[in-house]
N, C-alpha and C. Protein backbone atom coordinates (compact mmCIF):
# COMPACT_ATOMS: atom_id res chain seq x y z
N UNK A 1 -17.10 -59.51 -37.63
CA UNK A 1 -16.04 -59.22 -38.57
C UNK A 1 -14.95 -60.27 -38.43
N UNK A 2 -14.32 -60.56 -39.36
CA UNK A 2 -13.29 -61.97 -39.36
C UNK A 2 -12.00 -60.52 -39.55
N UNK A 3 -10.99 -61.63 -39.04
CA UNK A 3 -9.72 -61.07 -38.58
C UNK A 3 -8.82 -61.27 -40.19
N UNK A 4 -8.03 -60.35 -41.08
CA UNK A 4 -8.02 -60.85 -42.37
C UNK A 4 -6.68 -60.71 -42.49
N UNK A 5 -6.07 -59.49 -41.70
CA UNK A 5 -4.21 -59.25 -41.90
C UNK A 5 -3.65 -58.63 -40.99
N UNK A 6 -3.01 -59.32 -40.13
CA UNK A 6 -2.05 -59.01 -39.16
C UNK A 6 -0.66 -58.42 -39.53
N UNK A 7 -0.20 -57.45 -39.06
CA UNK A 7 1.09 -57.00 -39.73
C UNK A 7 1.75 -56.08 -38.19
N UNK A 8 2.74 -56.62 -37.94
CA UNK A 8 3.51 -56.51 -36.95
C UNK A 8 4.83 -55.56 -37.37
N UNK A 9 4.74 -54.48 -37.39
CA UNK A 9 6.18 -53.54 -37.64
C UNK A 9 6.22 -52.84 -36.48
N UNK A 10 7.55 -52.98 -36.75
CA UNK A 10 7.89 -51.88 -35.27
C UNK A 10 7.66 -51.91 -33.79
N UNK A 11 7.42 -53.41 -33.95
CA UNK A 11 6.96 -53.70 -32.64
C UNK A 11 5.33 -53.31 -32.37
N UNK A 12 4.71 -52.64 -33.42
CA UNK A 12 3.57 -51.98 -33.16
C UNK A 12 2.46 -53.49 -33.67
N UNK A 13 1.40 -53.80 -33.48
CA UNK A 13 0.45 -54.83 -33.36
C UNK A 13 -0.41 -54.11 -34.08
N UNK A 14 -0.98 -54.36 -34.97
CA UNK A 14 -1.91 -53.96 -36.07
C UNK A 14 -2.76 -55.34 -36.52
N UNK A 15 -4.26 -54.73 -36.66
CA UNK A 15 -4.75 -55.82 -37.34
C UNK A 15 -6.07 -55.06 -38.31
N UNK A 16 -6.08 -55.83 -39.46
CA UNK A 16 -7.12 -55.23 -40.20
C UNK A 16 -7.97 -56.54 -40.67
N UNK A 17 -9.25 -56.14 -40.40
CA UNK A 17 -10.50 -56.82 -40.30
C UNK A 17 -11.79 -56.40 -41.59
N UNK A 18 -12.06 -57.45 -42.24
CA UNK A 18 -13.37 -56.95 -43.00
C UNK A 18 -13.92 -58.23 -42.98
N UNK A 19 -15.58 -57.04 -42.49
CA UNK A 19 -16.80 -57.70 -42.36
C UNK A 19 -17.46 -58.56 -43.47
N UNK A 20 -18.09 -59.64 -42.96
CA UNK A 20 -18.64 -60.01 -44.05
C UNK A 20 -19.04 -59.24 -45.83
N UNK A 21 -20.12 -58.22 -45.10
CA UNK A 21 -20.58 -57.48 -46.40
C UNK A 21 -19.64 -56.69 -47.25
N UNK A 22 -18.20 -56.64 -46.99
CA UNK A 22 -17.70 -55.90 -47.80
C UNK A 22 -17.61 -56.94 -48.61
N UNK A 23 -16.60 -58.56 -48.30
CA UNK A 23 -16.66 -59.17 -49.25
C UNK A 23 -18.13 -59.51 -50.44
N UNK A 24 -18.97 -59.34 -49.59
CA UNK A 24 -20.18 -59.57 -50.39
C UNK A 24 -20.31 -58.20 -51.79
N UNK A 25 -20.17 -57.51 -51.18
CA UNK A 25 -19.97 -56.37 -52.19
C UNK A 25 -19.33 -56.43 -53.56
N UNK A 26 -18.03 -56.69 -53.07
CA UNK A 26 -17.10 -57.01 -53.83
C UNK A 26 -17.52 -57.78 -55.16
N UNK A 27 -17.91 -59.00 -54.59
CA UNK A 27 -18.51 -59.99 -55.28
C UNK A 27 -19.39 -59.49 -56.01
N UNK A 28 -20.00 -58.95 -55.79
CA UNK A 28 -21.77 -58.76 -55.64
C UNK A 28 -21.30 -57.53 -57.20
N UNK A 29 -20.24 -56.86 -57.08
CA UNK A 29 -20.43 -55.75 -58.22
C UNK A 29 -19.38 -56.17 -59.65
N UNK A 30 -18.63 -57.64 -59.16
CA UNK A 30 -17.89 -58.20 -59.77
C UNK A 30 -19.13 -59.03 -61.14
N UNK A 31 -19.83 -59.58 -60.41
CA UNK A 31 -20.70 -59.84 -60.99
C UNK A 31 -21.83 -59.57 -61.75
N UNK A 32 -22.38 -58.47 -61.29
CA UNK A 32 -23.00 -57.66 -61.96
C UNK A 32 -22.49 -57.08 -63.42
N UNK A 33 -20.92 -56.84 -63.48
CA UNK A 33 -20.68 -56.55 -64.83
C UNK A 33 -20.17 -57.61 -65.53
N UNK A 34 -20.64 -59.05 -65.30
CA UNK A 34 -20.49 -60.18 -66.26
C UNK A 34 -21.23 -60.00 -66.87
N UNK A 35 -20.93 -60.33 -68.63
CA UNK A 35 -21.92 -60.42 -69.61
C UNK A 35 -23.07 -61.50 -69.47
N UNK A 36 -22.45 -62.51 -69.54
CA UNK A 36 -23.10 -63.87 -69.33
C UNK A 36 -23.89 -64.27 -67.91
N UNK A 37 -24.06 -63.40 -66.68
CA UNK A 37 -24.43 -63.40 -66.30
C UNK A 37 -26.03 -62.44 -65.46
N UNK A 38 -27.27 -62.58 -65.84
CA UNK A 38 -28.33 -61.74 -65.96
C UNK A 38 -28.30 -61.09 -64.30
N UNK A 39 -28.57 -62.03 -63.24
CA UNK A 39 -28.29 -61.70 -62.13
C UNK A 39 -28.53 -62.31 -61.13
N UNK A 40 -28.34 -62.30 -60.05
CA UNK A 40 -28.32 -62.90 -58.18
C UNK A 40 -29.59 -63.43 -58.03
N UNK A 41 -29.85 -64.89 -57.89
CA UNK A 41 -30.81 -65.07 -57.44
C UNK A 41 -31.51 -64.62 -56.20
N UNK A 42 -32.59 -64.74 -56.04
CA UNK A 42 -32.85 -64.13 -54.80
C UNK A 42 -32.32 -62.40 -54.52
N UNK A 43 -32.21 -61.97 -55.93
CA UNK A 43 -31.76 -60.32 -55.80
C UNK A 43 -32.70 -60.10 -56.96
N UNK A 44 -32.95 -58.68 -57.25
CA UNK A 44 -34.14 -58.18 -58.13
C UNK A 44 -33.09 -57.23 -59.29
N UNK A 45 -31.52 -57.40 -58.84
CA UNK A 45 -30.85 -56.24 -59.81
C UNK A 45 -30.98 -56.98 -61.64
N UNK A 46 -31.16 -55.84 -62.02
CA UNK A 46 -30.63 -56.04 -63.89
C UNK A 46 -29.85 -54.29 -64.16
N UNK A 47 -29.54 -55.08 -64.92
CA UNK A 47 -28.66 -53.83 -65.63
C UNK A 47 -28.90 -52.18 -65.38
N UNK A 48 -30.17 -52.84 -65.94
CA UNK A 48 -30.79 -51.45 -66.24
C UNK A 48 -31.29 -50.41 -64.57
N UNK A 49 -32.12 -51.54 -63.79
CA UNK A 49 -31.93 -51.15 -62.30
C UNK A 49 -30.39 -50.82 -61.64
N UNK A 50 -29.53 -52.00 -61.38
CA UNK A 50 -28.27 -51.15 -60.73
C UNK A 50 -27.49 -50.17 -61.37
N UNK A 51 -28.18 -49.52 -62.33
CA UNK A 51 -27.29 -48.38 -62.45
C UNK A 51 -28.22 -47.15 -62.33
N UNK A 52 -29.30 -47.14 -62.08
CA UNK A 52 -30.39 -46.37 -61.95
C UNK A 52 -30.57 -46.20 -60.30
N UNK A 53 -30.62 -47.22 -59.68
CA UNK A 53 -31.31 -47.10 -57.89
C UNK A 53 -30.09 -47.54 -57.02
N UNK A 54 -30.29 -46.61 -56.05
CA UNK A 54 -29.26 -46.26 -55.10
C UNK A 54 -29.20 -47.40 -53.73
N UNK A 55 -30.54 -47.97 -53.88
CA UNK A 55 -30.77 -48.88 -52.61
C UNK A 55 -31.00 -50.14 -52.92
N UNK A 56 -30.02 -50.61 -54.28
CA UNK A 56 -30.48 -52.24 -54.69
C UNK A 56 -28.90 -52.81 -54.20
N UNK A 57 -29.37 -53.74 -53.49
CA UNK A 57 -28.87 -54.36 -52.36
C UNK A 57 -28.15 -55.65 -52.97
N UNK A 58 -26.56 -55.72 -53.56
CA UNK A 58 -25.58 -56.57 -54.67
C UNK A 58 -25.48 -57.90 -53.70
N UNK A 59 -25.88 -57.75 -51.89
CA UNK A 59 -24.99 -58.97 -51.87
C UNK A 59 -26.43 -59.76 -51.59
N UNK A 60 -27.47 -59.60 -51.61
CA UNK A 60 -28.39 -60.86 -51.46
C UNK A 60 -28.31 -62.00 -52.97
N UNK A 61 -28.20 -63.00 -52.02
CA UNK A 61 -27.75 -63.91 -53.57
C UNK A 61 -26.54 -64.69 -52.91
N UNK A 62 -25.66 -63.96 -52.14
CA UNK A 62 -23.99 -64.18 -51.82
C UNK A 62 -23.93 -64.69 -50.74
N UNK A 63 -22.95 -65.74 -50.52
CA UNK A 63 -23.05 -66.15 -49.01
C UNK A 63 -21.24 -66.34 -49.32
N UNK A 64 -20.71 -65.76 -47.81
CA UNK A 64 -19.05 -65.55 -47.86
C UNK A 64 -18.41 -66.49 -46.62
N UNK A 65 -17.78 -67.35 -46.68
CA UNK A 65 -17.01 -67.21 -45.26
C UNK A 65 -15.81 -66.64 -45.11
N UNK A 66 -15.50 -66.07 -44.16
CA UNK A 66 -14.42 -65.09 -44.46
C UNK A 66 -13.55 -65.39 -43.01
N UNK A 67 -12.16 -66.07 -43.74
CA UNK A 67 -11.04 -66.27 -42.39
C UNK A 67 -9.80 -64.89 -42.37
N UNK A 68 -9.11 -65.75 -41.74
CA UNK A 68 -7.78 -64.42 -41.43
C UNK A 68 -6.96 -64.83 -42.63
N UNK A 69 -7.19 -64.99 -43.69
CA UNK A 69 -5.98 -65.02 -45.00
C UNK A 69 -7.37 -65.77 -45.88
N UNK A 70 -8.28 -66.27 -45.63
CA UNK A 70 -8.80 -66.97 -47.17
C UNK A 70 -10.28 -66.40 -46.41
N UNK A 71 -10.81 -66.80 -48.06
CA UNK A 71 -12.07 -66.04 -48.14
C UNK A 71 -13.28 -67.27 -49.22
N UNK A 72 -14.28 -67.97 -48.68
CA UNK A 72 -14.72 -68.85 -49.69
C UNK A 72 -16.29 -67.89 -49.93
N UNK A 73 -16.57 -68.21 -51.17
CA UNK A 73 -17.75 -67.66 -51.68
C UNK A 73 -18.87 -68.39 -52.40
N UNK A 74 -20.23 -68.42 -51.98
CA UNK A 74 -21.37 -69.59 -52.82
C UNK A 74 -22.20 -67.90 -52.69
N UNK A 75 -22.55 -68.76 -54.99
CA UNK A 75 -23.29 -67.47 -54.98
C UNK A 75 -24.19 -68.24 -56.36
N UNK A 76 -25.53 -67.89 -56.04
CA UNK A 76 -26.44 -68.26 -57.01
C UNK A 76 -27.24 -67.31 -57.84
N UNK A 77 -27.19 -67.70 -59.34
CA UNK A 77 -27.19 -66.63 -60.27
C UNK A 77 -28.32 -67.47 -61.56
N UNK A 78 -28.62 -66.70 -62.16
CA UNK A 78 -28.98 -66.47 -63.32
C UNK A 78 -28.88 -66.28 -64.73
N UNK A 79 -28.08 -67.43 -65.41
CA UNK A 79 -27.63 -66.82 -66.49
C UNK A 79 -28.27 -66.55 -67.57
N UNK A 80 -27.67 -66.25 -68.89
CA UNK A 80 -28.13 -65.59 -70.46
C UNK A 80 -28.45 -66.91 -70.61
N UNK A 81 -29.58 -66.85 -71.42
CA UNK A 81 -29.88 -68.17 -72.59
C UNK A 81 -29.03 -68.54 -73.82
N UNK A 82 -28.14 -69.27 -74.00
CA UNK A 82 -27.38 -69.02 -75.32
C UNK A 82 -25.98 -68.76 -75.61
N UNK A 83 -25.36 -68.82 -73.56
CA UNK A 83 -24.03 -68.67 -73.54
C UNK A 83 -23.63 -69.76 -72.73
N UNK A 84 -21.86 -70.02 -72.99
CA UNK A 84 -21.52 -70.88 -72.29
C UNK A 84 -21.27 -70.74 -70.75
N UNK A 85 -21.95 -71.24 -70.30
CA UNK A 85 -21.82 -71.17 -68.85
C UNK A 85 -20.77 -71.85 -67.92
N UNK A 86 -19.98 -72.45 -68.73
CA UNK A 86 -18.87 -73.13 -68.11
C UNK A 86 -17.76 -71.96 -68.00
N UNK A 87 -17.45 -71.86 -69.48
CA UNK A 87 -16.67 -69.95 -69.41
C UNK A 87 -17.25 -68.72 -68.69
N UNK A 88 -18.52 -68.67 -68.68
CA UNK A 88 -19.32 -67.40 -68.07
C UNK A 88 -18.66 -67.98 -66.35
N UNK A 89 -18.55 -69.07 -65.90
CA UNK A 89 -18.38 -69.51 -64.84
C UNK A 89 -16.66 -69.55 -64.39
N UNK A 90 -15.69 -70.09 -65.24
CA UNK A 90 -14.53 -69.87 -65.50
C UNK A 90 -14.30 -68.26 -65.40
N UNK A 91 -14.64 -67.11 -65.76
CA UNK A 91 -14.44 -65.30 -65.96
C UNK A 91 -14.88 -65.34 -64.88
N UNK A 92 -16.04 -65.23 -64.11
CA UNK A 92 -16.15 -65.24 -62.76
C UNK A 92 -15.51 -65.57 -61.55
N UNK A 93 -14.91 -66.50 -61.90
CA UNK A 93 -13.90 -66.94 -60.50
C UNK A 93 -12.36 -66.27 -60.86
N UNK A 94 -12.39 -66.47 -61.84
CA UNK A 94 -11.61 -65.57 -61.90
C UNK A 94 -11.31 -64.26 -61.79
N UNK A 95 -12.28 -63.45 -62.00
CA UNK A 95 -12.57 -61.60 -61.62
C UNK A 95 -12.96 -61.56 -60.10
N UNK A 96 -13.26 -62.33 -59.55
CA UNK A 96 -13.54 -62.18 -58.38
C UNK A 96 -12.59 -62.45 -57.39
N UNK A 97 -12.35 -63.62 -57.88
CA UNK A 97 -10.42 -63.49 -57.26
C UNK A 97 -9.27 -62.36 -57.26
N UNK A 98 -9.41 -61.89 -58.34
CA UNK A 98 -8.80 -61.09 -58.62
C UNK A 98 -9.39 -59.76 -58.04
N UNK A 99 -10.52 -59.12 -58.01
CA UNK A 99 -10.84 -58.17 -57.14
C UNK A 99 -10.83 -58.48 -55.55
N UNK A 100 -11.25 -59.96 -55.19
CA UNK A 100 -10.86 -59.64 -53.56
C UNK A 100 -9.04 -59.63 -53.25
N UNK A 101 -8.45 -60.03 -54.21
CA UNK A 101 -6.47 -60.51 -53.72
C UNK A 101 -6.50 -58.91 -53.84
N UNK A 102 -7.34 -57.99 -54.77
CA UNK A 102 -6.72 -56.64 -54.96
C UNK A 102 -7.30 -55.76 -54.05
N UNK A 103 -7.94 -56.06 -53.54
CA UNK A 103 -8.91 -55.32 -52.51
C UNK A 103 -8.84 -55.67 -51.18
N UNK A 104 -8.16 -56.75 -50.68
CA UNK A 104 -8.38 -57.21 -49.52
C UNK A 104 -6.96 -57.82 -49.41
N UNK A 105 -6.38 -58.38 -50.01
CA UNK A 105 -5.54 -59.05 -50.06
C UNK A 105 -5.69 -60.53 -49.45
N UNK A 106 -6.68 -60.49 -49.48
CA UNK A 106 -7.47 -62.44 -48.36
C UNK A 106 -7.19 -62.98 -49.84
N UNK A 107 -7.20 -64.41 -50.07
CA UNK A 107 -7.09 -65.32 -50.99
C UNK A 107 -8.74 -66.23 -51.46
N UNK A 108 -8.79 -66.15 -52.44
CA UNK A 108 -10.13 -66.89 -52.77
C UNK A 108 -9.88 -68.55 -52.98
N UNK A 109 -10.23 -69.07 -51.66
CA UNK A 109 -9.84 -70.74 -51.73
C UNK A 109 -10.84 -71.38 -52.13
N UNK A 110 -12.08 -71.10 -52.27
CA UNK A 110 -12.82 -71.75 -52.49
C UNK A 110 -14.12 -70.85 -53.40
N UNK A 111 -14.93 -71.05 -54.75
CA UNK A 111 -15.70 -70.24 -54.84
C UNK A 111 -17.16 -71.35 -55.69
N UNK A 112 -18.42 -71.38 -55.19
CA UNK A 112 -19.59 -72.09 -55.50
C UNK A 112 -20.18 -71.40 -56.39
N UNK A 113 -20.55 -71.78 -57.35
CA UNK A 113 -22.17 -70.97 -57.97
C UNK A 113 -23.13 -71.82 -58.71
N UNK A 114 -24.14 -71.67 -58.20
CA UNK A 114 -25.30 -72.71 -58.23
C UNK A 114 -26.26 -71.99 -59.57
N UNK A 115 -26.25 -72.22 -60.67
CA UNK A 115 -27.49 -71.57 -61.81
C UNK A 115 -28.40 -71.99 -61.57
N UNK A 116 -29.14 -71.27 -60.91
CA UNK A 116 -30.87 -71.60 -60.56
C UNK A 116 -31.98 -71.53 -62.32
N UNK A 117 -31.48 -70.82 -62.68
CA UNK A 117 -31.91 -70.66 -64.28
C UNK A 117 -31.08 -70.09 -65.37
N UNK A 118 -31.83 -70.40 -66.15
CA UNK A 118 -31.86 -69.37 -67.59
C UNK A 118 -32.71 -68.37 -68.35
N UNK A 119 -32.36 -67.60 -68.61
CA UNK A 119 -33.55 -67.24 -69.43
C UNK A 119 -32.32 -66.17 -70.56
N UNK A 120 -33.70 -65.38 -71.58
CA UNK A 120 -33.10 -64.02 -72.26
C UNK A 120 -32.90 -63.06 -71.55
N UNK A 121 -32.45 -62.07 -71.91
CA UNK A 121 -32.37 -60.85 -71.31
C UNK A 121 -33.53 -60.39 -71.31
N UNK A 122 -34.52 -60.31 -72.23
CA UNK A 122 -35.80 -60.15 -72.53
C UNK A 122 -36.91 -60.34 -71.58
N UNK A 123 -36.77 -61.64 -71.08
CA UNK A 123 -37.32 -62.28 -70.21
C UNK A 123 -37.29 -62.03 -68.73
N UNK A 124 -35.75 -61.86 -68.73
CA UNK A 124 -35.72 -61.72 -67.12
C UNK A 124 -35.77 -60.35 -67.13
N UNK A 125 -35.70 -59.14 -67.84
CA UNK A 125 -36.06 -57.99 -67.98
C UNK A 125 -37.75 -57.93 -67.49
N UNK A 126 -38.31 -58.53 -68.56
CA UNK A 126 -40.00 -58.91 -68.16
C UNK A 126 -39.84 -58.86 -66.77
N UNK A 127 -39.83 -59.92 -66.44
CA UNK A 127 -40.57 -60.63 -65.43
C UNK A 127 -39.94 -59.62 -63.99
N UNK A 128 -38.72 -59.25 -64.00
CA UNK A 128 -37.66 -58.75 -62.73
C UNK A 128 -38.73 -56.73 -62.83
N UNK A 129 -38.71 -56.44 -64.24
CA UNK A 129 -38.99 -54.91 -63.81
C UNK A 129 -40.26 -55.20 -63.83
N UNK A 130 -41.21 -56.14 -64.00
CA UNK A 130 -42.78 -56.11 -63.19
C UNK A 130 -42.94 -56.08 -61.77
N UNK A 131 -42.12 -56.96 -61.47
CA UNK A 131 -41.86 -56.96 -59.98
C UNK A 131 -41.42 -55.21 -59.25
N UNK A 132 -40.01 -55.07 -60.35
CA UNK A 132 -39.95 -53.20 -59.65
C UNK A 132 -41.01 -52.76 -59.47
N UNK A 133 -41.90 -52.69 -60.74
CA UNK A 133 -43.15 -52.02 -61.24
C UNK A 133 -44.24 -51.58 -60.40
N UNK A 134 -44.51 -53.06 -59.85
CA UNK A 134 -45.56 -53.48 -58.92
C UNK A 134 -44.94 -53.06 -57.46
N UNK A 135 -43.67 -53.39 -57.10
CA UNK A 135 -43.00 -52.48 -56.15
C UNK A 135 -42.91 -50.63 -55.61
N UNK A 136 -42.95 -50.27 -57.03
CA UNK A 136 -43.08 -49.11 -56.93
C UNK A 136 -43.99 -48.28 -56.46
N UNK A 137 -44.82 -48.82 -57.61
CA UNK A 137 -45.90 -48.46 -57.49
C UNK A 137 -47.18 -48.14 -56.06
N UNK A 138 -46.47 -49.22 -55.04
CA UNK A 138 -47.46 -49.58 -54.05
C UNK A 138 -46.50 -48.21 -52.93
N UNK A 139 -45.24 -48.04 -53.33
CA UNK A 139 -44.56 -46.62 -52.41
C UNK A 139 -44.77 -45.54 -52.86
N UNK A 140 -45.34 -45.42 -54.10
CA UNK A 140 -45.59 -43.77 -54.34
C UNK A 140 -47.20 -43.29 -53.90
């Protein structure tokens, strides 16, 4: 766990600490409700899954370093076919900033995101719930 806010009143010594995965979280659900963005590479969520299954896992995809006041984030994604990804990329750093300063109060100094692809919604629908499919299938 990284050390994130020290606050000294009263003579009393306080410190509050969050672990990696919360920031990943954070991130991880910030993203998920971008339009322009389908989803986490190296993660299996779509729409239609994270709001359905209880055990799909937002921060694979996310990598955080996390100090005592700043917080940097590389995260590789998937976008829509057909949108601008410079703005889809611009709303992102920005909502995510804005949910960790509101949530954590750490500062976002630095934030990466690498588009491994594109596709439709269509597509990555295909191809992501075959995979559930075939997943499932082999646990029931």
């Amino acid at each position: 766990m990284a050390e994130a806010v020290e606050n000294n009143t009263s003579g009393l010594k306080a410190k509050l600490t969050f672990g990696d995965v919360v920031i990943k979280k954070i991130v991880g659900v910030v993203i998920s409700d971008i339009d322009g963005i389908l989803g986490l590479s190296g993660n299996l969520f779509t729409d239609f899954a994270d709001r359905f299954r209880d055990n799909e896992d937002v921060t694979k995809g996310i990598g955080v370093e996390v100090g005592t006041k700043q917080v940097a984030v590389d995260v590789s994604v998937i976008c829509k076919y057909d949108v601008n990804i410079s703005t889809v990329f611009d709303q992102t750093v920005e909502l995510v900033k804005e949910a960790i300063a509101h949530m954590t109060g750490l500062e976002l100094i630095e934030f990466n995101m690498s588009v491994d692809d594109v596709m439709t919604k269509e597509q990555y629908l295909e191809k992501y719930r075959g995979k559930e499919s075939n997943d499932n299938e082999g646990s029931n």
